[in-house]
PDB file of N, CA and C in Angstrom:
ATOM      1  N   UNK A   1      65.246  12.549 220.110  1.00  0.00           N
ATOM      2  CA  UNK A   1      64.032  12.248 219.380  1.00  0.00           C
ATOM      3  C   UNK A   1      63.421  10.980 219.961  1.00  0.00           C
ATOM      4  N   UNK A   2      62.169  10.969 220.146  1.00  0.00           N
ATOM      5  CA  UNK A   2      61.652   9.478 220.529  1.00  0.00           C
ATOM      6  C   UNK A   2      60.860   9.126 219.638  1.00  0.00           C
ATOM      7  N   UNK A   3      60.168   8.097 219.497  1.00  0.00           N
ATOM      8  CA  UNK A   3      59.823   7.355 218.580  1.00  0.00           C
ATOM      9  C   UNK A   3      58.467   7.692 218.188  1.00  0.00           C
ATOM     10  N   UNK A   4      57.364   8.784 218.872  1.00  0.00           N
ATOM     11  CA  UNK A   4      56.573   8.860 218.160  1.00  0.00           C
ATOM     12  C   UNK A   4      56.838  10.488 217.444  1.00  0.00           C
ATOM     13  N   UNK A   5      57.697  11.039 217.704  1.00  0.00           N
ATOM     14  CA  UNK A   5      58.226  12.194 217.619  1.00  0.00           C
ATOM     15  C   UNK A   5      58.691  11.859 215.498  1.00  0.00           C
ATOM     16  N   UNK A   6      59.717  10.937 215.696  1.00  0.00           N
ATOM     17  CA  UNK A   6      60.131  10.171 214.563  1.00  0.00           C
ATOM     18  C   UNK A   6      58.933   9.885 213.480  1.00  0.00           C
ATOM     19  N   UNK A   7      58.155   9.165 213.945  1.00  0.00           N
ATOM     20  CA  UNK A   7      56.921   8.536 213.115  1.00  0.00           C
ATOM     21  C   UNK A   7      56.314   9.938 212.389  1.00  0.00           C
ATOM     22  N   UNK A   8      56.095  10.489 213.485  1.00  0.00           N
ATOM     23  CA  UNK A   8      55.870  11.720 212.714  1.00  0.00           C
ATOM     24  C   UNK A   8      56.237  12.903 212.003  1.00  0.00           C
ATOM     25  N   UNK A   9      57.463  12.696 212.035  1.00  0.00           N
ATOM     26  CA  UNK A   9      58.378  13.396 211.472  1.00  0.00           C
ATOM     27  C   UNK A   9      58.462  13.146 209.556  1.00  0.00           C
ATOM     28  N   UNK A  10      58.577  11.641 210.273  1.00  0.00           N
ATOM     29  CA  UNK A  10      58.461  10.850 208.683  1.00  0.00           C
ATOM     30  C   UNK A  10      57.704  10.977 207.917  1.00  0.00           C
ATOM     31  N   UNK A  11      56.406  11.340 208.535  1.00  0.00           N
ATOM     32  CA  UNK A  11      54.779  11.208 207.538  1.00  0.00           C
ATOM     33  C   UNK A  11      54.717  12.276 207.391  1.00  0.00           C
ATOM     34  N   UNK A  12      55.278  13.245 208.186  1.00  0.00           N
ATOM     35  CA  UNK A  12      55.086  15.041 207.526  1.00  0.00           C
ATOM     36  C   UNK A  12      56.094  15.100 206.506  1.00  0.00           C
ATOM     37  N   UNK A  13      56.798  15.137 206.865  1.00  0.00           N
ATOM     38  CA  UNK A  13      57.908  15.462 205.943  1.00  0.00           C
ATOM     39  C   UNK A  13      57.675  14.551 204.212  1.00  0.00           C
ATOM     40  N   UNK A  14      57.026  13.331 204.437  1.00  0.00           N
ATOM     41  CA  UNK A  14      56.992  12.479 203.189  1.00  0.00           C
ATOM     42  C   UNK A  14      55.575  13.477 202.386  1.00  0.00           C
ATOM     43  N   UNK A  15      54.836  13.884 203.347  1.00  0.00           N
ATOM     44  CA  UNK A  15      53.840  14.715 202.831  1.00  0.00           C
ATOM     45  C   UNK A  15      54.231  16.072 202.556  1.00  0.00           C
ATOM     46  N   UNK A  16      54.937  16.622 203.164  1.00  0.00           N
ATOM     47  CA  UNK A  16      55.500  17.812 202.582  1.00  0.00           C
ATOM     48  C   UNK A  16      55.951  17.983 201.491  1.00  0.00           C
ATOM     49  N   UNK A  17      57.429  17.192 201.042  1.00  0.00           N
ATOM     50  CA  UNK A  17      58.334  16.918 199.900  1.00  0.00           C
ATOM     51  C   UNK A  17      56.972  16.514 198.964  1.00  0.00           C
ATOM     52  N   UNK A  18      56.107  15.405 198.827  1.00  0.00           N
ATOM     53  CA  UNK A  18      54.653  15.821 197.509  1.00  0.00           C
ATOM     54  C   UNK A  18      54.417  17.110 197.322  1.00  0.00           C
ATOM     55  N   UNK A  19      53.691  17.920 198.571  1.00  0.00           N
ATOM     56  CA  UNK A  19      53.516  19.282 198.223  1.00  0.00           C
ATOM     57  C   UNK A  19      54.153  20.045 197.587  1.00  0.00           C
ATOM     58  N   UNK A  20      55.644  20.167 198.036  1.00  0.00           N
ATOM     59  CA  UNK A  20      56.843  21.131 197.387  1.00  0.00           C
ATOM     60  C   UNK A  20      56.881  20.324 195.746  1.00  0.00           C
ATOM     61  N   UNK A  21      56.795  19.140 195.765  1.00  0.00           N
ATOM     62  CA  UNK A  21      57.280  18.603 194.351  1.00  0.00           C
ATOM     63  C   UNK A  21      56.066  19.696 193.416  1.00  0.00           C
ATOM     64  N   UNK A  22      55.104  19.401 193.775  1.00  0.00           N
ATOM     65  CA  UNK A  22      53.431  19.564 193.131  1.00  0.00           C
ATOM     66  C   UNK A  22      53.711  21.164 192.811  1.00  0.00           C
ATOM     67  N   UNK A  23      53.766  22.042 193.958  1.00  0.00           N
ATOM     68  CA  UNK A  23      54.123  23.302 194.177  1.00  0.00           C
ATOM     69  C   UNK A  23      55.343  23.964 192.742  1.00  0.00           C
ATOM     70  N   UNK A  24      56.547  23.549 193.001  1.00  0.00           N
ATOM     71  CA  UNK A  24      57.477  23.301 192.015  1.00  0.00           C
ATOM     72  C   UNK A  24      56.766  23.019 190.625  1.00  0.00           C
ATOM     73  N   UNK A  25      56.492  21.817 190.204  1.00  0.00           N
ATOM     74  CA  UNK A  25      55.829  21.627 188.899  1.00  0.00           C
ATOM     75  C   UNK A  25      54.800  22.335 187.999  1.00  0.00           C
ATOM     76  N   UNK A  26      53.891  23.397 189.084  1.00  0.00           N
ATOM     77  CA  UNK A  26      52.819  24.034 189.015  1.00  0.00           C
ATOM     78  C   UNK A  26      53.829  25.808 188.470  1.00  0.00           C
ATOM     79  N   UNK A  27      54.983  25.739 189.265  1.00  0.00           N
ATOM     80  CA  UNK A  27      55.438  27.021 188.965  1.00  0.00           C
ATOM     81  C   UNK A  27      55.746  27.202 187.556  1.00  0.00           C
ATOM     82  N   UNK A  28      56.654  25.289 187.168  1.00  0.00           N
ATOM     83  CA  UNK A  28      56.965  25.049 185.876  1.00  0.00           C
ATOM     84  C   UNK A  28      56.055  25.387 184.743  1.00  0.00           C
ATOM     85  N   UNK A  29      54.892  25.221 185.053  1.00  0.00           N
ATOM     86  CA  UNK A  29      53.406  25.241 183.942  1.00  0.00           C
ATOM     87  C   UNK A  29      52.929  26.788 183.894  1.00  0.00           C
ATOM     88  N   UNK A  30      53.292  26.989 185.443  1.00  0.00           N
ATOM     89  CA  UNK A  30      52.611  28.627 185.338  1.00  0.00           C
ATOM     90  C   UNK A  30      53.884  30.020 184.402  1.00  0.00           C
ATOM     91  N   UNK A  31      54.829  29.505 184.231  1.00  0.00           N
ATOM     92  CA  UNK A  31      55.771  30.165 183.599  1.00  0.00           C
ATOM     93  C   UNK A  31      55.424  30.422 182.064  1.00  0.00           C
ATOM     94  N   UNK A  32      54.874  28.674 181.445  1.00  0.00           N
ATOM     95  CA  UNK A  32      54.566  28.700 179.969  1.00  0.00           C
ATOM     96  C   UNK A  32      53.323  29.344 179.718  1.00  0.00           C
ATOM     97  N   UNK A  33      52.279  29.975 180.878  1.00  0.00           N
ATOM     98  CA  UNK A  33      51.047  30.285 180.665  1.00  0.00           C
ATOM     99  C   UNK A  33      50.755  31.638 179.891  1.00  0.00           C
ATOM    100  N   UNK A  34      49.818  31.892 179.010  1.00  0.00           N
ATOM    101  CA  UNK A  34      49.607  33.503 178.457  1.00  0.00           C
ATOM    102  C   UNK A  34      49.301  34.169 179.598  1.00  0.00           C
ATOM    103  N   UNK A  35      49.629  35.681 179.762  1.00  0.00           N
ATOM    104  CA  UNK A  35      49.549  36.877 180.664  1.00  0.00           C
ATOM    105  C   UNK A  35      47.977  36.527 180.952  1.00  0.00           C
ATOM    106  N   UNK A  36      46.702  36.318 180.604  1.00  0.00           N
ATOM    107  CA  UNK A  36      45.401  36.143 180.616  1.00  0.00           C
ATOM    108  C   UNK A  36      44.984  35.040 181.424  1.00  0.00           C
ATOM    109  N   UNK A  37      46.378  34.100 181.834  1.00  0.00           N
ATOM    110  CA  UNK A  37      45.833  32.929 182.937  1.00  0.00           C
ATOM    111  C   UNK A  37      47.072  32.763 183.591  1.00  0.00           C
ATOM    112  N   UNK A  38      47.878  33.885 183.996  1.00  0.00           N
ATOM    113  CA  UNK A  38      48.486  34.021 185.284  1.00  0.00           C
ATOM    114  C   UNK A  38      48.288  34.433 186.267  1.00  0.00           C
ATOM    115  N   UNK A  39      46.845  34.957 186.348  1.00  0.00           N
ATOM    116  CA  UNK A  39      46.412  35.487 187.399  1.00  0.00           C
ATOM    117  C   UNK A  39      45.799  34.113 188.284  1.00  0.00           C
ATOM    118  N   UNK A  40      44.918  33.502 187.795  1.00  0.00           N
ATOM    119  CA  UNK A  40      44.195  32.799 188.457  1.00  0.00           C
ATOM    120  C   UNK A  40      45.285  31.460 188.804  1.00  0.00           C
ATOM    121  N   UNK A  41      46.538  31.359 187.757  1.00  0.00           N
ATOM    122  CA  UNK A  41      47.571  30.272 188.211  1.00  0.00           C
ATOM    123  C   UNK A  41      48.037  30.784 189.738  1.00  0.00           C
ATOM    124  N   UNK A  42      48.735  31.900 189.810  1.00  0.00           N
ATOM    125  CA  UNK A  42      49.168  32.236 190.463  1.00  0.00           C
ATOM    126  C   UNK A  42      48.614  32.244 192.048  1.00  0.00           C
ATOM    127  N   UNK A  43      46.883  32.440 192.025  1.00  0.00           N
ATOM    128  CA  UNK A  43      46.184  32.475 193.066  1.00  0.00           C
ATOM    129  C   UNK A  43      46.102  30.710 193.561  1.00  0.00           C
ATOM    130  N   UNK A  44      46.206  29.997 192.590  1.00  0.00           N
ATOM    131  CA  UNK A  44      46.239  28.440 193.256  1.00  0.00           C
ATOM    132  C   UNK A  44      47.296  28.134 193.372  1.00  0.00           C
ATOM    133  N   UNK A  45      48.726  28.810 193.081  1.00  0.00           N
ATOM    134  CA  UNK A  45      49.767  28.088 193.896  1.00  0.00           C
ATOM    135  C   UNK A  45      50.068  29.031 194.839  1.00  0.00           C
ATOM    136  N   UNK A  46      49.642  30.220 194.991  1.00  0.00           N
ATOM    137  CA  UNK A  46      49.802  30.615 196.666  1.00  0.00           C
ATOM    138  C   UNK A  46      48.683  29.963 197.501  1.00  0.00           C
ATOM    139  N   UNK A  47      47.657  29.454 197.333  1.00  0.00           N
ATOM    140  CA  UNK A  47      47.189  28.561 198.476  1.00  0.00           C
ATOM    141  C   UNK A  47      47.675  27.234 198.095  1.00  0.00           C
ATOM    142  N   UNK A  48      48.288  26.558 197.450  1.00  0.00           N
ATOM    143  CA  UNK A  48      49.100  25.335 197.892  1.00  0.00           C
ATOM    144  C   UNK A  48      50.133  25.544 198.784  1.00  0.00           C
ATOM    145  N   UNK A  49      50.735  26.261 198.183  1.00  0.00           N
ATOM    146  CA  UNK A  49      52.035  27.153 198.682  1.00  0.00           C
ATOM    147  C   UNK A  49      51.672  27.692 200.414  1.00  0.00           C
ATOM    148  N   UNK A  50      50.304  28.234 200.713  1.00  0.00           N
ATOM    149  CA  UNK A  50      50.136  28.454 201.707  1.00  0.00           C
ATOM    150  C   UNK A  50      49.590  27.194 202.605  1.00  0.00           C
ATOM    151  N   UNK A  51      49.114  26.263 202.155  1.00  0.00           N
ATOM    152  CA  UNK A  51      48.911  24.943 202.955  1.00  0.00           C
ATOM    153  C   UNK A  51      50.215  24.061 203.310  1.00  0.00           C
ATOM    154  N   UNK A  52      51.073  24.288 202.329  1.00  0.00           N
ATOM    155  CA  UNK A  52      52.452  23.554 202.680  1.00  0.00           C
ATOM    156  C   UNK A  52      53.181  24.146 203.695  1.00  0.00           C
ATOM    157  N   UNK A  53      53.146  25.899 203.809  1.00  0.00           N
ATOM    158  CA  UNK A  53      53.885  26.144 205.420  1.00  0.00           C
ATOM    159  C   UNK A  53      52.893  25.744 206.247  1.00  0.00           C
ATOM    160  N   UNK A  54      51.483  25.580 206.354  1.00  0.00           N
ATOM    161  CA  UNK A  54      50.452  25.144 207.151  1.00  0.00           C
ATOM    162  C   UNK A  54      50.962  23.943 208.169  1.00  0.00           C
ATOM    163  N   UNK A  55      51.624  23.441 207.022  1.00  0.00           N
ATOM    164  CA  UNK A  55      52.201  21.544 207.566  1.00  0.00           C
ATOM    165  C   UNK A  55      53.294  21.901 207.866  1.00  0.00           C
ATOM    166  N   UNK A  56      54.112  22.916 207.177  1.00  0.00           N
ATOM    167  CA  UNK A  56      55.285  22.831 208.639  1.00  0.00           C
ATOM    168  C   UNK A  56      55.280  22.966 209.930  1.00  0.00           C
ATOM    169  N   UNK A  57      54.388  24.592 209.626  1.00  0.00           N
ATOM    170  CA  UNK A  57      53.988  24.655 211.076  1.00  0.00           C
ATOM    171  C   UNK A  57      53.814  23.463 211.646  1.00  0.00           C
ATOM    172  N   UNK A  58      52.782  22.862 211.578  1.00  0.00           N
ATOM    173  CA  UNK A  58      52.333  21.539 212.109  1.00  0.00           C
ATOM    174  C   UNK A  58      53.069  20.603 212.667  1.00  0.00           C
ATOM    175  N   UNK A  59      53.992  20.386 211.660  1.00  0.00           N
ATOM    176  CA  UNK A  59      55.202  19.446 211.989  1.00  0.00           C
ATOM    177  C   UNK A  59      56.172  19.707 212.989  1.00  0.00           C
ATOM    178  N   UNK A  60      56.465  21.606 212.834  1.00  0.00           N
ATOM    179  CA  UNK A  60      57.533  21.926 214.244  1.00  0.00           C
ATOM    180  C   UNK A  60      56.887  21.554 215.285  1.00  0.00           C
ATOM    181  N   UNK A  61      55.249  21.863 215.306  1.00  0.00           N
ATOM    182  CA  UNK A  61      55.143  21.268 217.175  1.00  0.00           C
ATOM    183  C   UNK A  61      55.022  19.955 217.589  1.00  0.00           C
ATOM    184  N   UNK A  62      54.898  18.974 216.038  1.00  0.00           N
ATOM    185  CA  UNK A  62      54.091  17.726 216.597  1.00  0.00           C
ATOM    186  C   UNK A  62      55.835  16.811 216.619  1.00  0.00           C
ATOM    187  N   UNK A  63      56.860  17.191 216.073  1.00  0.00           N
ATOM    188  CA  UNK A  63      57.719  16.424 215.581  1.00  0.00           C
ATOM    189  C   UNK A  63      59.394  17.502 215.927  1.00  0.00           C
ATOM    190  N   UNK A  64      59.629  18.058 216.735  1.00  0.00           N
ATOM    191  CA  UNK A  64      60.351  18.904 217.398  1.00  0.00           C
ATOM    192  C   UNK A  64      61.443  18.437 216.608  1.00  0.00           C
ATOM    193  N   UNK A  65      62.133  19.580 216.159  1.00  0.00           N
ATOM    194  CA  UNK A  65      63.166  19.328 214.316  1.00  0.00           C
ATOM    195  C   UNK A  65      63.797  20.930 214.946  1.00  0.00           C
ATOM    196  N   UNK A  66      64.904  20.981 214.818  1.00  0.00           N
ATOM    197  CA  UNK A  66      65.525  22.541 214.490  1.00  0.00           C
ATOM    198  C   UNK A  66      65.275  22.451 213.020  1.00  0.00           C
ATOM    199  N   UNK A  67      65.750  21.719 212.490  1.00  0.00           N
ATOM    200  CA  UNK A  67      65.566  21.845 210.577  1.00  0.00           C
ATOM    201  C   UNK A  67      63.964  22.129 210.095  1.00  0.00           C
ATOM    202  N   UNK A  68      63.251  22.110 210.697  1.00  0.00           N
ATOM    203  CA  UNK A  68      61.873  22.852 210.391  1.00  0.00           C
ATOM    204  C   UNK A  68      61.732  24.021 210.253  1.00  0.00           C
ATOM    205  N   UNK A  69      62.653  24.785 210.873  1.00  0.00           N
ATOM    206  CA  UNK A  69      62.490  26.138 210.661  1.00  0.00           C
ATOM    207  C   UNK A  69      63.112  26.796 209.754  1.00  0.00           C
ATOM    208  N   UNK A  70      64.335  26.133 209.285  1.00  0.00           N
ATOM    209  CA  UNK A  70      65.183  26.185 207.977  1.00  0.00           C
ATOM    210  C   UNK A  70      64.122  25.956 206.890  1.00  0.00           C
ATOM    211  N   UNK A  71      62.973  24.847 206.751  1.00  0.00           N
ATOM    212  CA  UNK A  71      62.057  24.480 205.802  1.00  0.00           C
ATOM    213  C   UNK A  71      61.146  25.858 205.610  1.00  0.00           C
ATOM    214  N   UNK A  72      60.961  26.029 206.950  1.00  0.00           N
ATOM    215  CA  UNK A  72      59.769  26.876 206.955  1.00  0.00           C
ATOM    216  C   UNK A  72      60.250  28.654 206.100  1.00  0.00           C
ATOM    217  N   UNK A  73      61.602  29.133 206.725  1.00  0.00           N
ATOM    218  CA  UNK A  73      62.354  30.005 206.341  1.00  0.00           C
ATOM    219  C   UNK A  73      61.844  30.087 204.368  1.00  0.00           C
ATOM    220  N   UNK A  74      63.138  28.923 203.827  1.00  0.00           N
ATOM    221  CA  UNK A  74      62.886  28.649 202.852  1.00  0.00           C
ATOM    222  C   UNK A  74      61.326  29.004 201.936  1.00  0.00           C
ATOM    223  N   UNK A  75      60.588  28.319 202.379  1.00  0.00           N
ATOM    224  CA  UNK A  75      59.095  28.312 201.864  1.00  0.00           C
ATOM    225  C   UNK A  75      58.437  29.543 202.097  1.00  0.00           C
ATOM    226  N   UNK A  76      59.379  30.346 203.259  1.00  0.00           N
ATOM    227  CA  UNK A  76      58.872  31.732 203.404  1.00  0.00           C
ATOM    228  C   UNK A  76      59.107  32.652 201.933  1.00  0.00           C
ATOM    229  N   UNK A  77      60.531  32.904 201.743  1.00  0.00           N
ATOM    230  CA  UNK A  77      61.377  33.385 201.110  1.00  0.00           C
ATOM    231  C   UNK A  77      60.340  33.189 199.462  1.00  0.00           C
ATOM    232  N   UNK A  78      60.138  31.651 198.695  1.00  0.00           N
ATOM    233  CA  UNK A  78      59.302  31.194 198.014  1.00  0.00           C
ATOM    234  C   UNK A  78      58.006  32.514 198.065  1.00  0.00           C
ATOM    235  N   UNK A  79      57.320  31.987 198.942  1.00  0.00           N
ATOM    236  CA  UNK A  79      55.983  32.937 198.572  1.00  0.00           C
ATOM    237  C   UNK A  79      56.482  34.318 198.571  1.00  0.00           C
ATOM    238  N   UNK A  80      57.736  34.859 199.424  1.00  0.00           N
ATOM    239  CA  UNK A  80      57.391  35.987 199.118  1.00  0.00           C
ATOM    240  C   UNK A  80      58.493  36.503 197.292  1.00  0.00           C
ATOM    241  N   UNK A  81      58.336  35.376 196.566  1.00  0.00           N
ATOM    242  CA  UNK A  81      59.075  35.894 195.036  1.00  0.00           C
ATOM    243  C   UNK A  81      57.485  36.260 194.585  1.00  0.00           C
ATOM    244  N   UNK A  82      56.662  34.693 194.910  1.00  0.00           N
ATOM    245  CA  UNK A  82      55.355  34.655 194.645  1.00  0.00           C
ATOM    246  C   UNK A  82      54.469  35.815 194.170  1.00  0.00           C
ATOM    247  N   UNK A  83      54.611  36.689 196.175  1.00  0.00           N
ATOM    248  CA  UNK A  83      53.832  37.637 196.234  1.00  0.00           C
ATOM    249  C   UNK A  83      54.248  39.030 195.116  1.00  0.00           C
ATOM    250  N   UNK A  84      55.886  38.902 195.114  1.00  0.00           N
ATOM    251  CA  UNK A  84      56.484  39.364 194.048  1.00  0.00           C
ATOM    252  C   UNK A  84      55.781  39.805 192.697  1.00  0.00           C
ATOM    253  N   UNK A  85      55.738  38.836 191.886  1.00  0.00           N
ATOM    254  CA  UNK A  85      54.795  38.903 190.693  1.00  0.00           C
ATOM    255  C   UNK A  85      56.274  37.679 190.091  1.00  0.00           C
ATOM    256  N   UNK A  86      57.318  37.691 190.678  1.00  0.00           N
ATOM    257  CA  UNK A  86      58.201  36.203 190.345  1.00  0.00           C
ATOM    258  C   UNK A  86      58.562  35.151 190.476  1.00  0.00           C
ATOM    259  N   UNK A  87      57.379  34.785 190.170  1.00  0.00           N
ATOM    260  CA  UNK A  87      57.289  33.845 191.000  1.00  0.00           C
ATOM    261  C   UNK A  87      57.722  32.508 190.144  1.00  0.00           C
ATOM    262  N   UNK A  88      58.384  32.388 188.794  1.00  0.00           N
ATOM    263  CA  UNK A  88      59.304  31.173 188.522  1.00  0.00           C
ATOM    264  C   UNK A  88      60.724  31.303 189.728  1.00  0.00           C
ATOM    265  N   UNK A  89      60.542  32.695 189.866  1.00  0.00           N
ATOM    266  CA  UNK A  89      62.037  32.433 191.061  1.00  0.00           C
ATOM    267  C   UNK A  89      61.876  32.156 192.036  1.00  0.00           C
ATOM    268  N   UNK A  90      60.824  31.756 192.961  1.00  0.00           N
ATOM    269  CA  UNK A  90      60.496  30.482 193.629  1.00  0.00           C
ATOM    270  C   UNK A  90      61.080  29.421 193.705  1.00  0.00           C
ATOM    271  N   UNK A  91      61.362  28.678 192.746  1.00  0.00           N
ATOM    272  CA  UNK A  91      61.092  27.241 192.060  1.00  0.00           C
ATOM    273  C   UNK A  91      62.796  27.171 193.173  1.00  0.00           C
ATOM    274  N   UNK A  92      63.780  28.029 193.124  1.00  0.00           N
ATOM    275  CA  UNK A  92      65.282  27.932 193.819  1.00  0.00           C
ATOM    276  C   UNK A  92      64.698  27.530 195.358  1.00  0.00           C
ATOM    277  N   UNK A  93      64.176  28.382 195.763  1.00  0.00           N
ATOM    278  CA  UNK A  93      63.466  28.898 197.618  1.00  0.00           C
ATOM    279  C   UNK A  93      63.015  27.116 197.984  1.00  0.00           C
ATOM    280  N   UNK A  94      62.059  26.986 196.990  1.00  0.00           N
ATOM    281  CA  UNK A  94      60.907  25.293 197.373  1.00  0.00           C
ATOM    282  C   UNK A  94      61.966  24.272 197.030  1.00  0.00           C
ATOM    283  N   UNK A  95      62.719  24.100 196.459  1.00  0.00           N
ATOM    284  CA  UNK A  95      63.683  23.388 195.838  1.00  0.00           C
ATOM    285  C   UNK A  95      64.849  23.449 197.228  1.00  0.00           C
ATOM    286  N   UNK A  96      65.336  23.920 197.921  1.00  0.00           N
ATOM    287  CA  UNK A  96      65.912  24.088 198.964  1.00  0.00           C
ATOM    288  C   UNK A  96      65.049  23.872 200.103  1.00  0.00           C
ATOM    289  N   UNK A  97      64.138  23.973 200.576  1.00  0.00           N
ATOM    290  CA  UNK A  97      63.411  23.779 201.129  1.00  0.00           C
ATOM    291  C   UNK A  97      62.717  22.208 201.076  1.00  0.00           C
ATOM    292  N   UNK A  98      62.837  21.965 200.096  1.00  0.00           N
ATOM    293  CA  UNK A  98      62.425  20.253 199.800  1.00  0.00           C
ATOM    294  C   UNK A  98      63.760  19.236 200.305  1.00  0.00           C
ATOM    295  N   UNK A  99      64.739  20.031 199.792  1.00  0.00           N
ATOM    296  CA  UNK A  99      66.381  18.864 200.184  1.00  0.00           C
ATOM    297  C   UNK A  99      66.408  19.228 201.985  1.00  0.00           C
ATOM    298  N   UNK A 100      66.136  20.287 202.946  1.00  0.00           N
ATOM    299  CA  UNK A 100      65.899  20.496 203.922  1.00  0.00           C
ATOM    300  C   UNK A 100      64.714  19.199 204.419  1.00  0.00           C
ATOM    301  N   UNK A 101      63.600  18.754 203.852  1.00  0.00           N
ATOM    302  CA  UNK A 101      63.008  18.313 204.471  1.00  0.00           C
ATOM    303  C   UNK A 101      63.105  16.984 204.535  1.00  0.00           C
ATOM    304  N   UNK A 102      63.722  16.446 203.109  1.00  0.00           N
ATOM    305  CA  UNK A 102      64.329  15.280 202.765  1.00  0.00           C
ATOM    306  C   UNK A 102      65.639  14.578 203.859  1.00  0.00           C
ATOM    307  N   UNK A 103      66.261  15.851 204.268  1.00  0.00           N
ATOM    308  CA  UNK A 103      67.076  15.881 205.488  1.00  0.00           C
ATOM    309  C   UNK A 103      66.302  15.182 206.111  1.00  0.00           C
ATOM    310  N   UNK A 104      65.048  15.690 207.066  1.00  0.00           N
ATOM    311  CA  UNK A 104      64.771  15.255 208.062  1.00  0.00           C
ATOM    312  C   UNK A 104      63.650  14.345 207.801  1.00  0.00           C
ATOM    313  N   UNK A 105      63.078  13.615 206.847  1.00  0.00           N
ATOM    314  CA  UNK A 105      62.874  12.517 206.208  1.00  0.00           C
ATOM    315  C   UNK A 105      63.783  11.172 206.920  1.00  0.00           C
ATOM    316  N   UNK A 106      65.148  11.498 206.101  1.00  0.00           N
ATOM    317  CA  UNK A 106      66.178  10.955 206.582  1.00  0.00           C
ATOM    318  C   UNK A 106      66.784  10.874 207.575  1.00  0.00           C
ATOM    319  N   UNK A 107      66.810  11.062 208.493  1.00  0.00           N
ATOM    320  CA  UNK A 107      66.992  11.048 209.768  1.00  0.00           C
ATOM    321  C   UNK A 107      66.319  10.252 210.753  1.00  0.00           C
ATOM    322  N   UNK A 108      64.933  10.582 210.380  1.00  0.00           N
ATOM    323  CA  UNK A 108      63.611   9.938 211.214  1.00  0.00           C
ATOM    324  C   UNK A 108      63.104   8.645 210.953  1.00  0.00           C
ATOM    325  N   UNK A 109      63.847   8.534 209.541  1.00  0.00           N
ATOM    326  CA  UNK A 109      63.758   6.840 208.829  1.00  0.00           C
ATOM    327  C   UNK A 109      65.145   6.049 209.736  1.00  0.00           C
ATOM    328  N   UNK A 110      66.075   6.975 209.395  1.00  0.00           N
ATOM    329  CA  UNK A 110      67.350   6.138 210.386  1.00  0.00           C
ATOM    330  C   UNK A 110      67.094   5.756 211.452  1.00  0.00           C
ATOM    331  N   UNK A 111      66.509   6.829 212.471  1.00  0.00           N
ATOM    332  CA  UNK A 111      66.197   6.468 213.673  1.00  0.00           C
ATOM    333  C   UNK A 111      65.419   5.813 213.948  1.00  0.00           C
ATOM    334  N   UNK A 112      64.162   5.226 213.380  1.00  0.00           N
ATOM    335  CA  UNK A 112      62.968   4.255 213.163  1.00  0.00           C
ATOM    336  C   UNK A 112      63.872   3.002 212.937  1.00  0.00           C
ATOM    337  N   UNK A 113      65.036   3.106 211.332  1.00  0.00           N
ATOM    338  CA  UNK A 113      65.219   1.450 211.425  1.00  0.00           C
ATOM    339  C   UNK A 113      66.237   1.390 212.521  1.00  0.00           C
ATOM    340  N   UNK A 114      67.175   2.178 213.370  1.00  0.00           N
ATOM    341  CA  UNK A 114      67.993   1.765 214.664  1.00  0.00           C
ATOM    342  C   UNK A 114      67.114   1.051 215.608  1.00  0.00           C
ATOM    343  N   UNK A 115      66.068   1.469 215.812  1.00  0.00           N
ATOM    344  CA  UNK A 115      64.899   0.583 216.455  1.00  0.00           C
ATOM    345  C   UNK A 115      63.998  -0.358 216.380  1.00  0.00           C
ATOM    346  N   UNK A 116      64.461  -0.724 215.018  1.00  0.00           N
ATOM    347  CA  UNK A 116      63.791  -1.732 214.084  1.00  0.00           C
ATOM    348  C   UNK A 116      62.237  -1.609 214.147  1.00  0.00           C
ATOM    349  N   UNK A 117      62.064  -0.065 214.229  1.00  0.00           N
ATOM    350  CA  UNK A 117      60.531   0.673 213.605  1.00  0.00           C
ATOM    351  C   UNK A 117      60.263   0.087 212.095  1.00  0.00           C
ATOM    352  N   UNK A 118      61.620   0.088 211.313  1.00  0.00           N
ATOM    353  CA  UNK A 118      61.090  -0.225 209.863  1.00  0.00           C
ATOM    354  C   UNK A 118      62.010  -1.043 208.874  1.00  0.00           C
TER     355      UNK A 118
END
């Protein structure tokens, strides 16, 4: 890993783990909702849901990670409970997918302060 590889690793990933949190919390709300506003819940957390693999993508080319694709996997698996119509069973898929990215969070912070980046 080199150091701008790192930097960026860090800022995706710190932006990702928001998304997945947001993503997650939204599934939480869309569970308690009446049958009459699960439709339109459901259509705004598959485009969150679809902007957050957006940024993985992003991240595998800008920030070269084998564990990106484990994220990306994950978040796959997620939308497709989504596309499902089950989409509280998601919440397992993004939730694994978040400690995956937190991984490499961690990593890219280590390697920043070995270099006294931070």
């Amino acid at each position: 890993m080199e150091i701008k590889e790192a930097i960026l690793a860090f800022s995706q990933s710190e932006k990702i783990k928001t998304g997945l949190i947001w993503a997650s919390q939204l599934l939480e709300l869309h569970r308690g909702l009446p049958d009459s506003e699960r439709r339109g819940s459901e259509r705004t957390i598959k485009a969150i849901v679809d902007m957050i693999a957006n940024e993985i993508r992003l991240s595998s080319r800008v920030a070269a990670n084998a564990s990106w694709k484990g994220v990306e996997r994950a978040v796959d698996q997620g939308m497709i409970m989504i596309n499902s119509g089950v989409a509280s069973e998601s919440v397992a898929h993004l939730t694994l997918a978040l400690s995956r990215v937190t991984g490499i969070s961690h990593d890219s912070m280590s390697f920043l302060r070995e270099r006294g980046m931070l």
